[in-house]
PDB file of N, CA and C in Angstrom:
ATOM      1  N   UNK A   1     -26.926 -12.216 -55.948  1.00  0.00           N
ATOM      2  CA  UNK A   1     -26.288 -11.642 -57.113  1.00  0.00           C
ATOM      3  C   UNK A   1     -27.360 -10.978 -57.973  1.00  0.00           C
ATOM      4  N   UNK A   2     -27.405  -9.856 -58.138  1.00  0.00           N
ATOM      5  CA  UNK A   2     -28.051  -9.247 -59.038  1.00  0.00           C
ATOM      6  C   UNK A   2     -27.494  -9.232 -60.608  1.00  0.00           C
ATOM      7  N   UNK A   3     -28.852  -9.819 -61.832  1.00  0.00           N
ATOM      8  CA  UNK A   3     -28.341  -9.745 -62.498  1.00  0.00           C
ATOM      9  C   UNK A   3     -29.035  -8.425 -63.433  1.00  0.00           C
ATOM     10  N   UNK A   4     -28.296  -7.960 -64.596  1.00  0.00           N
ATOM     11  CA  UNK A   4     -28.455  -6.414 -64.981  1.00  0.00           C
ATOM     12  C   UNK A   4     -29.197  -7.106 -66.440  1.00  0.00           C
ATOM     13  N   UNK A   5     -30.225  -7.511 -67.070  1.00  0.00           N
ATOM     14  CA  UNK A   5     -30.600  -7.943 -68.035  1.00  0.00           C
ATOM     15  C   UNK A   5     -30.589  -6.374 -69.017  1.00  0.00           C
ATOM     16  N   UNK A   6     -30.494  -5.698 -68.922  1.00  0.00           N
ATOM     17  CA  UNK A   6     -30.420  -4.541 -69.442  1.00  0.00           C
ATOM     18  C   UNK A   6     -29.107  -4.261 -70.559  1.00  0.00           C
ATOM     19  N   UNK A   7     -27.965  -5.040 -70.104  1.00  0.00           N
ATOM     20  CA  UNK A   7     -27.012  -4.987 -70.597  1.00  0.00           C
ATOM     21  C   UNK A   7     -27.341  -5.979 -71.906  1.00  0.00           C
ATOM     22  N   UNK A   8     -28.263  -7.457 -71.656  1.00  0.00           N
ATOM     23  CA  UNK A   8     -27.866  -8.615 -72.335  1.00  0.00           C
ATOM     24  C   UNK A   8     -28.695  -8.422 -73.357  1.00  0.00           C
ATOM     25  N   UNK A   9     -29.831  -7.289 -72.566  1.00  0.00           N
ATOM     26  CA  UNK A   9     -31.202  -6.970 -74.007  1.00  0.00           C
ATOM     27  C   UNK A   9     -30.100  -6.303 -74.884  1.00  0.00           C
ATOM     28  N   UNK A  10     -29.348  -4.816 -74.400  1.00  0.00           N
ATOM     29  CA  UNK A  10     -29.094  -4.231 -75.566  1.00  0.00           C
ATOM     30  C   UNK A  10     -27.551  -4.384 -76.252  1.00  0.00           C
ATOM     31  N   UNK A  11     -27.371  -6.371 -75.583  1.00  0.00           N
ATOM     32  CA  UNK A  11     -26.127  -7.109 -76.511  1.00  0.00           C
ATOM     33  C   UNK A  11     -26.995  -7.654 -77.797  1.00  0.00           C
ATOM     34  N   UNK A  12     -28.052  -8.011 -77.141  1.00  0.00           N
ATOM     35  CA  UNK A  12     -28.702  -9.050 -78.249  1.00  0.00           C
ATOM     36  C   UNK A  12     -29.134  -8.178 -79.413  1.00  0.00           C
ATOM     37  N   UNK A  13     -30.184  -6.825 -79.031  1.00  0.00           N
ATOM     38  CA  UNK A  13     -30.393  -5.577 -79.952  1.00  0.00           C
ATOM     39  C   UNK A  13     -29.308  -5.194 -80.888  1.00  0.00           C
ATOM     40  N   UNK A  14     -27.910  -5.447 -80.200  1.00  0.00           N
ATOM     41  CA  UNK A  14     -27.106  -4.843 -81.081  1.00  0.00           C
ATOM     42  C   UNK A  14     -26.706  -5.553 -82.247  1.00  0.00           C
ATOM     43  N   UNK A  15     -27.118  -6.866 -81.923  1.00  0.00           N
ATOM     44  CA  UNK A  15     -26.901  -8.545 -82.770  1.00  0.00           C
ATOM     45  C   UNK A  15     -25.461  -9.045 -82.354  1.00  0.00           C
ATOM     46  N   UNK A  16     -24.991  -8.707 -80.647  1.00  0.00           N
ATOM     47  CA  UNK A  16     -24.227  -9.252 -80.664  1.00  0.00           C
ATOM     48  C   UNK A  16     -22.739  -8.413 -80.371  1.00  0.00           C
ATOM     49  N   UNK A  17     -22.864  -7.073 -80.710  1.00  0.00           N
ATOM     50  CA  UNK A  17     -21.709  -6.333 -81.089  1.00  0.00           C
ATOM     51  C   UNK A  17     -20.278  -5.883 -79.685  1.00  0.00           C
ATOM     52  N   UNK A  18     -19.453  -6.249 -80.055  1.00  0.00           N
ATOM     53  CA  UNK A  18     -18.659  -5.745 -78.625  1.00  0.00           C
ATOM     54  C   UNK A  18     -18.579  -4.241 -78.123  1.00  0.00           C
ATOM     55  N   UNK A  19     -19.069  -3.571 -78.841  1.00  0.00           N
ATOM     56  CA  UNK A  19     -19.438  -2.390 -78.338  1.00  0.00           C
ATOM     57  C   UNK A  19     -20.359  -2.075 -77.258  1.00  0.00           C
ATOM     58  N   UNK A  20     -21.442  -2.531 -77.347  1.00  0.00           N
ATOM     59  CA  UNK A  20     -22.802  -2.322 -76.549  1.00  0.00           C
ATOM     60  C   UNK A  20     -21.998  -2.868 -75.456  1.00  0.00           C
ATOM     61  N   UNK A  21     -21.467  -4.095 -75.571  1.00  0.00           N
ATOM     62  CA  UNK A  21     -20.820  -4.742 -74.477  1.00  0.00           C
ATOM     63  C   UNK A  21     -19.990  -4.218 -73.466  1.00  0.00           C
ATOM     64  N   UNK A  22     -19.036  -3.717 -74.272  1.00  0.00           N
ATOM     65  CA  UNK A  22     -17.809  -2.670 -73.673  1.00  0.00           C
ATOM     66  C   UNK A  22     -18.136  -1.745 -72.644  1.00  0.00           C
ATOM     67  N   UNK A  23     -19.774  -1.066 -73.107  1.00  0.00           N
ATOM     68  CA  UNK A  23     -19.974   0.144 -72.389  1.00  0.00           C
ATOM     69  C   UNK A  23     -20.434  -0.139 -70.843  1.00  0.00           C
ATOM     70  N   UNK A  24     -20.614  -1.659 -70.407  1.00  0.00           N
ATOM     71  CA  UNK A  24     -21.300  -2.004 -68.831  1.00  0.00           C
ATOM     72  C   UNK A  24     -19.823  -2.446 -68.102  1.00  0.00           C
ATOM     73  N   UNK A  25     -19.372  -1.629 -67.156  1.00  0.00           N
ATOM     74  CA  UNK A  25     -18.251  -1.781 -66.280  1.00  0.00           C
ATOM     75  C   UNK A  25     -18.898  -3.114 -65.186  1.00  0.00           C
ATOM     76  N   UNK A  26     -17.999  -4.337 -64.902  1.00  0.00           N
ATOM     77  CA  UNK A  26     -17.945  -5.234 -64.384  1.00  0.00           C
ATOM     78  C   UNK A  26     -18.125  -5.050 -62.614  1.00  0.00           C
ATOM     79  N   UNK A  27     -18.724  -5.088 -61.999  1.00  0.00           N
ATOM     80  CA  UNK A  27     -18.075  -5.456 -60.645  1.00  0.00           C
ATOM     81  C   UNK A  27     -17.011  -6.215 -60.147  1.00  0.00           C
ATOM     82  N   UNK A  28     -16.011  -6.673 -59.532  1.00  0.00           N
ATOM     83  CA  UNK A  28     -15.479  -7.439 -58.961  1.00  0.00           C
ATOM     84  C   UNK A  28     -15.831  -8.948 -58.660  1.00  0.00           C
ATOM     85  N   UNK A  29     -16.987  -8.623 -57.896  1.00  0.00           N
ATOM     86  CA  UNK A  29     -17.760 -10.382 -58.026  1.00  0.00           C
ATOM     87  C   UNK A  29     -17.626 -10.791 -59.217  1.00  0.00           C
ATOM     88  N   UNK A  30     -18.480  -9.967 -60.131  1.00  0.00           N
ATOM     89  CA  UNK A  30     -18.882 -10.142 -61.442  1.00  0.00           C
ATOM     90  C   UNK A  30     -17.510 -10.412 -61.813  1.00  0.00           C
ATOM     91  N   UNK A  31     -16.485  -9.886 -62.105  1.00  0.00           N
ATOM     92  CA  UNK A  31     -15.276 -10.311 -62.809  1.00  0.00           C
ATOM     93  C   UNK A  31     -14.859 -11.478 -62.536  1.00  0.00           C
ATOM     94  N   UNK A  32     -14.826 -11.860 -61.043  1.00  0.00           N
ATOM     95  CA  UNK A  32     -14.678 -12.834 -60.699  1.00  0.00           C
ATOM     96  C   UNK A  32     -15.536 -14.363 -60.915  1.00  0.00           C
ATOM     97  N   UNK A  33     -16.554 -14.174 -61.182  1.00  0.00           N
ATOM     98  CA  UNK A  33     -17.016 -15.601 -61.422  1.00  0.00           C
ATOM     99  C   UNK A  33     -16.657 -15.943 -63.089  1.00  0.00           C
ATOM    100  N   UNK A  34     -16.857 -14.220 -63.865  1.00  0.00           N
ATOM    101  CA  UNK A  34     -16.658 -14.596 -65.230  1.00  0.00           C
ATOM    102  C   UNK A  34     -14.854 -15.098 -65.584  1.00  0.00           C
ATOM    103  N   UNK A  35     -13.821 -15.001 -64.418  1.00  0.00           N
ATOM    104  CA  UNK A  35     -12.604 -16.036 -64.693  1.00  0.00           C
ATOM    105  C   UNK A  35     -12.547 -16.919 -64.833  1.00  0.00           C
ATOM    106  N   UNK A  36     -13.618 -17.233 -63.993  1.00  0.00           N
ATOM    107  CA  UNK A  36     -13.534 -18.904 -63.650  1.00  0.00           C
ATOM    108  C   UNK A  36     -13.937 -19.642 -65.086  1.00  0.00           C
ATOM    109  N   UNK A  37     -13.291 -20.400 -64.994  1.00  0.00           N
ATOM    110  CA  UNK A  37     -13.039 -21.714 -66.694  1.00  0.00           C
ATOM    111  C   UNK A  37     -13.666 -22.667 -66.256  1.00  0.00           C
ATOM    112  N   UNK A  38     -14.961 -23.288 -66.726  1.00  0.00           N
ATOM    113  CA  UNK A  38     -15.172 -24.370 -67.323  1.00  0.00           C
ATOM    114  C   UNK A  38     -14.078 -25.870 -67.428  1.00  0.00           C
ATOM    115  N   UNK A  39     -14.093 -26.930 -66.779  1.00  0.00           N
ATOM    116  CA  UNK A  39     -13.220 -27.842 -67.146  1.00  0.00           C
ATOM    117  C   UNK A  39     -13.870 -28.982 -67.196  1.00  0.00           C
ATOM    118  N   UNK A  40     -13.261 -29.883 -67.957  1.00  0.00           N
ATOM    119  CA  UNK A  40     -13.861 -31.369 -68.243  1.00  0.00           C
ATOM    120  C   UNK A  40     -12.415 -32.421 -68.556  1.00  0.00           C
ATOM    121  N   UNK A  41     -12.818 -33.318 -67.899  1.00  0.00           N
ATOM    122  CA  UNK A  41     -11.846 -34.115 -68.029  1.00  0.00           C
ATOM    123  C   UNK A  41     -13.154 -35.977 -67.623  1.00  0.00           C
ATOM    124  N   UNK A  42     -12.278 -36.880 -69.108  1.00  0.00           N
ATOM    125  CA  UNK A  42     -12.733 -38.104 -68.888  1.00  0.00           C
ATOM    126  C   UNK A  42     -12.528 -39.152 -67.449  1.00  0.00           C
ATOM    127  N   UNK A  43     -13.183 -39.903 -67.497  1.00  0.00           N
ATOM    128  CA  UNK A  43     -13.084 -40.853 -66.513  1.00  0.00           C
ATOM    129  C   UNK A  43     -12.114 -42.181 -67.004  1.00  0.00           C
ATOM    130  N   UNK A  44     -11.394 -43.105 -66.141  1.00  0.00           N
ATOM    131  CA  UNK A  44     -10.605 -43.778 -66.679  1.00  0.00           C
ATOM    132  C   UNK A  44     -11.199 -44.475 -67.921  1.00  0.00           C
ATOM    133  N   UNK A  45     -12.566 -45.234 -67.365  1.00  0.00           N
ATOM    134  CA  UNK A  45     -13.618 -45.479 -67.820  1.00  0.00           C
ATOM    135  C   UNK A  45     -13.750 -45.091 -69.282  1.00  0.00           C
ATOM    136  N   UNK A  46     -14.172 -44.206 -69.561  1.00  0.00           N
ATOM    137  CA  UNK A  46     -14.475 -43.652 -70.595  1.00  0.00           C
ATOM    138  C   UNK A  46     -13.575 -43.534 -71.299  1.00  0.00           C
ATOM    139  N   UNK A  47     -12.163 -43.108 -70.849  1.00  0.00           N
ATOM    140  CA  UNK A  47     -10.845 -43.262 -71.780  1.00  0.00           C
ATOM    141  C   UNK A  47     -10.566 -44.068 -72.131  1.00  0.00           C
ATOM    142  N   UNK A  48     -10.713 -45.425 -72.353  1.00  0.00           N
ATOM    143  CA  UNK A  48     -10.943 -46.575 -72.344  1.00  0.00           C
ATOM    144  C   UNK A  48     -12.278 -46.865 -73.535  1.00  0.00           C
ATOM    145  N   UNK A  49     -12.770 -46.471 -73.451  1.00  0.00           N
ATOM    146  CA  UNK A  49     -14.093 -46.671 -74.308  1.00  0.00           C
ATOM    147  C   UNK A  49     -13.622 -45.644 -75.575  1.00  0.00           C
ATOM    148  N   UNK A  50     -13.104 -44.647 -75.472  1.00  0.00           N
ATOM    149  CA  UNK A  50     -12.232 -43.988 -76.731  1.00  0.00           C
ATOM    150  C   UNK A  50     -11.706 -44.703 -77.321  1.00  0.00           C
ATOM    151  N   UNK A  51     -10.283 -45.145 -76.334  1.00  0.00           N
ATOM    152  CA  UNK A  51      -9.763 -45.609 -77.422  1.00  0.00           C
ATOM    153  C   UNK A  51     -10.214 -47.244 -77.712  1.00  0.00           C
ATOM    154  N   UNK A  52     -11.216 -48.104 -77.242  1.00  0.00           N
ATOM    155  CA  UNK A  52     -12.061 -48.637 -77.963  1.00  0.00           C
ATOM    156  C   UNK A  52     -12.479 -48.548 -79.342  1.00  0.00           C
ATOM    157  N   UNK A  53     -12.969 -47.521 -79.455  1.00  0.00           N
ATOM    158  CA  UNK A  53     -13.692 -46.750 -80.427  1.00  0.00           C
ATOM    159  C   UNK A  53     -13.021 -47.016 -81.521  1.00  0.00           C
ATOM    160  N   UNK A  54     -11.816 -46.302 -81.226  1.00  0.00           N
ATOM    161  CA  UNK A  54     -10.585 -45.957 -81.977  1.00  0.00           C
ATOM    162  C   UNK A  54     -10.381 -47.299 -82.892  1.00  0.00           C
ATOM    163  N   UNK A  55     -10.159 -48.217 -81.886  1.00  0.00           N
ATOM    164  CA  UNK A  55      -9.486 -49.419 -82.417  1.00  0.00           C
ATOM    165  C   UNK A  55     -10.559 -50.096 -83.265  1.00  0.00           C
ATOM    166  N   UNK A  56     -12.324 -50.404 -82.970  1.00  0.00           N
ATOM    167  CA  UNK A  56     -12.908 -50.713 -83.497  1.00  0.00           C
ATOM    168  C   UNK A  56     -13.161 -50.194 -85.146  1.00  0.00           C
ATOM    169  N   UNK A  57     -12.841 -48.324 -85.250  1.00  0.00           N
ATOM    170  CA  UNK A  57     -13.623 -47.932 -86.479  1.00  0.00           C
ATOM    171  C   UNK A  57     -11.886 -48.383 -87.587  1.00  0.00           C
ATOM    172  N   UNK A  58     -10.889 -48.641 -86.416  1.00  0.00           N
ATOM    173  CA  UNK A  58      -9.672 -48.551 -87.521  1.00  0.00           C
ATOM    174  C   UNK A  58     -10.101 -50.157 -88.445  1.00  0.00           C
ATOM    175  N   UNK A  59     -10.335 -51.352 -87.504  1.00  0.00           N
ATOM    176  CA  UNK A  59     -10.800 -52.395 -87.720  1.00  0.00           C
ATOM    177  C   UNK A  59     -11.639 -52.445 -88.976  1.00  0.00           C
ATOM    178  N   UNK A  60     -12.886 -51.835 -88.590  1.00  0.00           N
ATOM    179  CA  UNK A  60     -14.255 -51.423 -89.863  1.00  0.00           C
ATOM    180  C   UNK A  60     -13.406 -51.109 -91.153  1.00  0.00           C
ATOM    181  N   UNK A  61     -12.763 -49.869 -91.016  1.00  0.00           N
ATOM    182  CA  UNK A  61     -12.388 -49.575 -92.164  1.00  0.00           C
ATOM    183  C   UNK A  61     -11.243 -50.356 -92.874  1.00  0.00           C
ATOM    184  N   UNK A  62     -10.785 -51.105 -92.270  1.00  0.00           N
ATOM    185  CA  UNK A  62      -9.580 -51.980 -92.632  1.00  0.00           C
ATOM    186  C   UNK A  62     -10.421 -53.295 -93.232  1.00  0.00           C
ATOM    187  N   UNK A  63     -11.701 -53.539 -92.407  1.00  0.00           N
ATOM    188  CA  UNK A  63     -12.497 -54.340 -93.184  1.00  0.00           C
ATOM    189  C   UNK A  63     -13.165 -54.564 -94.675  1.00  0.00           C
ATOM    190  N   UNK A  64     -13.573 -53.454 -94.937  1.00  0.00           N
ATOM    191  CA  UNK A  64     -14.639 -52.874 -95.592  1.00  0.00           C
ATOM    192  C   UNK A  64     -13.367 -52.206 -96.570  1.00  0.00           C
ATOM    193  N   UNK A  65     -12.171 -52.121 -96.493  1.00  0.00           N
ATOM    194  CA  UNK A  65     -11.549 -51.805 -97.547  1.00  0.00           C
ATOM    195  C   UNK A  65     -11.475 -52.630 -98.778  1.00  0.00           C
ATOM    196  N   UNK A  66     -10.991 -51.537-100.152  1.00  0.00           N
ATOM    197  CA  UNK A  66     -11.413 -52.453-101.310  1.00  0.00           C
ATOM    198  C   UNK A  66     -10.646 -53.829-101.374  1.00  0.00           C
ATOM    199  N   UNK A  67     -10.508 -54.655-101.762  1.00  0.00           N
ATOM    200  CA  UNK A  67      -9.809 -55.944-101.927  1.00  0.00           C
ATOM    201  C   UNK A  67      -8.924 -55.747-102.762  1.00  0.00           C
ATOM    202  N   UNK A  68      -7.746 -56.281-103.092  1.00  0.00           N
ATOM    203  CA  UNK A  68      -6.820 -56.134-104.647  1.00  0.00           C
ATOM    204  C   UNK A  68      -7.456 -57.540-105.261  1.00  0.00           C
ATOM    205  N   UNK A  69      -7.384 -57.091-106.082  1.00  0.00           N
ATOM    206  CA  UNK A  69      -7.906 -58.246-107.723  1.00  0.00           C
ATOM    207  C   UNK A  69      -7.430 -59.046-107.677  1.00  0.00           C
ATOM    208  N   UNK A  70      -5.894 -58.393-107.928  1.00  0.00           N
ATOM    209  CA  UNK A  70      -4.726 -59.853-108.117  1.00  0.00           C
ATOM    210  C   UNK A  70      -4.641 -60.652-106.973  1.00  0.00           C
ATOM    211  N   UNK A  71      -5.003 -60.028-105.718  1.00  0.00           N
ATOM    212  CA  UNK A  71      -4.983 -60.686-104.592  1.00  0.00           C
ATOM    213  C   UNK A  71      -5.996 -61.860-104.355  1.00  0.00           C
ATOM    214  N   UNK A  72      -7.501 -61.445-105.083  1.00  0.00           N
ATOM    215  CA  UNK A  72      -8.512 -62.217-104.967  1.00  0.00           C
ATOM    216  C   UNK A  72      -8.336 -63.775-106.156  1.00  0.00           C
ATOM    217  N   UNK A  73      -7.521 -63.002-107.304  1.00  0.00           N
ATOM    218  CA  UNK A  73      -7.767 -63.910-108.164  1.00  0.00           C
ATOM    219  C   UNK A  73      -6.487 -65.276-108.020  1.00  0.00           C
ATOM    220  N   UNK A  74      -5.739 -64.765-107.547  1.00  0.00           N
ATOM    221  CA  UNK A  74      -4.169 -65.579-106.212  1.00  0.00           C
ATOM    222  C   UNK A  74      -5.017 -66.366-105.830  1.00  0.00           C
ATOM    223  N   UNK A  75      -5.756 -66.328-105.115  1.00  0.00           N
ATOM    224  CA  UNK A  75      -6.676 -67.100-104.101  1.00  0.00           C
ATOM    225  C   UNK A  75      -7.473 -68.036-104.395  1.00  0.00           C
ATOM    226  N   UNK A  76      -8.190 -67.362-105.545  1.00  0.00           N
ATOM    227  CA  UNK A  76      -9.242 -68.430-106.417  1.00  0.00           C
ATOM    228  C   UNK A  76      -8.466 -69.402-107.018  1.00  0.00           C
ATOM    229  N   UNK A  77      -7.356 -69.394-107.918  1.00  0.00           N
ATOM    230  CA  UNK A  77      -6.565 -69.730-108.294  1.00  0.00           C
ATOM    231  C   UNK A  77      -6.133 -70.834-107.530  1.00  0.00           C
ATOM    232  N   UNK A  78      -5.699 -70.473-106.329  1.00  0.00           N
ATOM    233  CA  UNK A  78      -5.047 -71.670-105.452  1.00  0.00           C
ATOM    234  C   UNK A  78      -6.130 -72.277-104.864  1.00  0.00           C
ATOM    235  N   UNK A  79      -7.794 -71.985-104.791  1.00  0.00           N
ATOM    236  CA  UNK A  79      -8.288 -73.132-104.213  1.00  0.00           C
ATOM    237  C   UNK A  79      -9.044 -73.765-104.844  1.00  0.00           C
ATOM    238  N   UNK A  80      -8.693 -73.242-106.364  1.00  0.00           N
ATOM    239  CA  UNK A  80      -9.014 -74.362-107.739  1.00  0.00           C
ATOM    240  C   UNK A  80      -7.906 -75.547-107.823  1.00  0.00           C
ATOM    241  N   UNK A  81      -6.770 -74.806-107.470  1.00  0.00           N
ATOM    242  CA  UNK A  81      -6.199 -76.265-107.551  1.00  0.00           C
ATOM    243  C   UNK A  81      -5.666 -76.611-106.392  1.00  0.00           C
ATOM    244  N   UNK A  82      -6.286 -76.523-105.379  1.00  0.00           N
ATOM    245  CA  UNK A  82      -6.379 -77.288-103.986  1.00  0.00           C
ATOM    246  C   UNK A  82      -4.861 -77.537-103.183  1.00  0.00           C
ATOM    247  N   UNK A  83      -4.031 -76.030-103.519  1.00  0.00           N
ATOM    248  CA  UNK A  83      -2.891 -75.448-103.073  1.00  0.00           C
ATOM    249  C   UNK A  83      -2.733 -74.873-102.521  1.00  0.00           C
ATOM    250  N   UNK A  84      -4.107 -74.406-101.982  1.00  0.00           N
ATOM    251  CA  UNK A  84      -4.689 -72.905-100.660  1.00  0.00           C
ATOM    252  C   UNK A  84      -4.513 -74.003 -99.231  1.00  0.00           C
ATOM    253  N   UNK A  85      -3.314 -73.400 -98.531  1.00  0.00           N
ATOM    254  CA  UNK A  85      -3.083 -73.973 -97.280  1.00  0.00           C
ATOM    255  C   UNK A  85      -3.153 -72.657 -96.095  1.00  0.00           C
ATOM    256  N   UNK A  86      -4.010 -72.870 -95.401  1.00  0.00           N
ATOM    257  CA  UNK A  86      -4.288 -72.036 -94.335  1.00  0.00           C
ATOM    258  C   UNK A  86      -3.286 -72.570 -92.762  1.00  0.00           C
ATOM    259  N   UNK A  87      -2.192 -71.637 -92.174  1.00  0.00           N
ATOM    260  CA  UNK A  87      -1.445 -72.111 -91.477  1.00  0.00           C
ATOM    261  C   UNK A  87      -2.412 -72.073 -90.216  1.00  0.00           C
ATOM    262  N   UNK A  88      -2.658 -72.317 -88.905  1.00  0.00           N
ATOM    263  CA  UNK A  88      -3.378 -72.255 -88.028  1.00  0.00           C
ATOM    264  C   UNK A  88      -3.099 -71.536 -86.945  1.00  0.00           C
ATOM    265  N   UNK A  89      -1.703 -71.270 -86.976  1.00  0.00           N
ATOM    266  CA  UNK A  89      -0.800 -70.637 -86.237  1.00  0.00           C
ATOM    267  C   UNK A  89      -0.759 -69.103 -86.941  1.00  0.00           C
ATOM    268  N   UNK A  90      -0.534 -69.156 -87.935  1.00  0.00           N
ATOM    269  CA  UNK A  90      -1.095 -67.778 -88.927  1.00  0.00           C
ATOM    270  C   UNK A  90      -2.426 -67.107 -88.699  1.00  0.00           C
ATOM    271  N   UNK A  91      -3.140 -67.745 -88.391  1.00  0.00           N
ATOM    272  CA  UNK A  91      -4.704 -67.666 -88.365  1.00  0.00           C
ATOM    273  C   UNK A  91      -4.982 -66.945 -87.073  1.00  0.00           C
ATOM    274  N   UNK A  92      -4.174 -67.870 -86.002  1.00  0.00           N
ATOM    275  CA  UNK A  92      -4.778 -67.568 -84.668  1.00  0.00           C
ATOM    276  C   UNK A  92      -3.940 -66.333 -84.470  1.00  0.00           C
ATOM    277  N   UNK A  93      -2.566 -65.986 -84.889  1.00  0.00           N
ATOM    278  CA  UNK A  93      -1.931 -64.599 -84.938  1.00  0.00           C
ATOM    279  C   UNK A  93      -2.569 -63.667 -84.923  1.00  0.00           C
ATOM    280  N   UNK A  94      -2.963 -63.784 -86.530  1.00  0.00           N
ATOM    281  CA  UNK A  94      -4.226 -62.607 -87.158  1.00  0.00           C
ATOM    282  C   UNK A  94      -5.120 -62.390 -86.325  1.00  0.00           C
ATOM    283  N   UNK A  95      -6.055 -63.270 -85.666  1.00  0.00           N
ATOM    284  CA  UNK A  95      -7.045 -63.034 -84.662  1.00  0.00           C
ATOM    285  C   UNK A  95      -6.506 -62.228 -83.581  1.00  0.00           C
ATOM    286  N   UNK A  96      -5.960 -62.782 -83.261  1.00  0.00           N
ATOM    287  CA  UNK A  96      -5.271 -62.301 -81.829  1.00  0.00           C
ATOM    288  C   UNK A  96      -4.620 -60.572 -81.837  1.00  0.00           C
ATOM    289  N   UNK A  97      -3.854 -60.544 -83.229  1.00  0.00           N
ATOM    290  CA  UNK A  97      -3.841 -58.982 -83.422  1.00  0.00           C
ATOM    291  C   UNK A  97      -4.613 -57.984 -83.540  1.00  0.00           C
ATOM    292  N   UNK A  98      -5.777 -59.029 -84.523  1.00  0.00           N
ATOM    293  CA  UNK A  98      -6.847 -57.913 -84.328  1.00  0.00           C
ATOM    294  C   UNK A  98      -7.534 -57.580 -82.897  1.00  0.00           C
ATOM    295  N   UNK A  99      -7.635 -58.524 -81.986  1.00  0.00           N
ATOM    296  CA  UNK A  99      -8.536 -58.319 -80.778  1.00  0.00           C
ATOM    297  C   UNK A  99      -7.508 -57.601 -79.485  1.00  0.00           C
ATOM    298  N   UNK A 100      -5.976 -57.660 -79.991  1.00  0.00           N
ATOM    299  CA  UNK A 100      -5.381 -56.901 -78.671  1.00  0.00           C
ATOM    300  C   UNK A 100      -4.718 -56.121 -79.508  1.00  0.00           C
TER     301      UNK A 100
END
C-alpha cells in the first residue's frame, strides 16, 4: 500500500481544513479500508466489573451522605435512655442488601 504523505502534510498546513482534503481522490483500496469501523465490545468479565463499580460508588455515596440531625439526635436520645433496640434480623437484611 502506498501511502501519499503529501496529502496529510498539506491537511496539517492547512490546520486541518476539509478543503485541502477534498482535493486528493481516493482509490478503491483506499476507500475501502477507510469503511471499515473500529469496534469494541466488553468481555463478560469486565461487564461484570462495571457494574461492580456501579454498585460500589452508589454504596460510597450513600455512605458518605449527609446524616439528618433529627435522625442523629432520635438516636442519641434513645441510647441515653437505653431504648435503642437493634433487631438482628433487621441488621442482617441491611447487610445482605447492601452486598447483593
Amino acid at each position: 500500500m502506498n501511502i501519499n504523505t503529501n496529502v496529510y502534510k498539506q491537511y496539517v498546513k492547512s490546520g486541518g481544513s476539509k478543503r485541502c482534503h477534498n482535493r486528493y481522490s481516493y482509490s478503491a483500496a483506499e476507500t475501502a479500508v477507510a469503511a471499515k469501523k473500529d469496534s469494541f465490545s466488553l468481555s463478560s468479565e469486565a461487564s461484570m466489573f462495571k457494574e461492580c463499580g456501579k454498585v460500589i460508588r452508589a454504596s460510597v455515596s450513600e455512605i458518605t451522605a449527609p446524616a439528618d440531625d433529627s435522625r442523629i439526635n432520635s438516636l442519641k436520645q434513645q441510647i441515653r435512655n437505653g431504648t435503642y433496640n437493634v433487631s438482628s434480623e433487621q441488621l442482617a437484611s441491611a447487610i445482605l442488601d447492601r452486598v447483593v
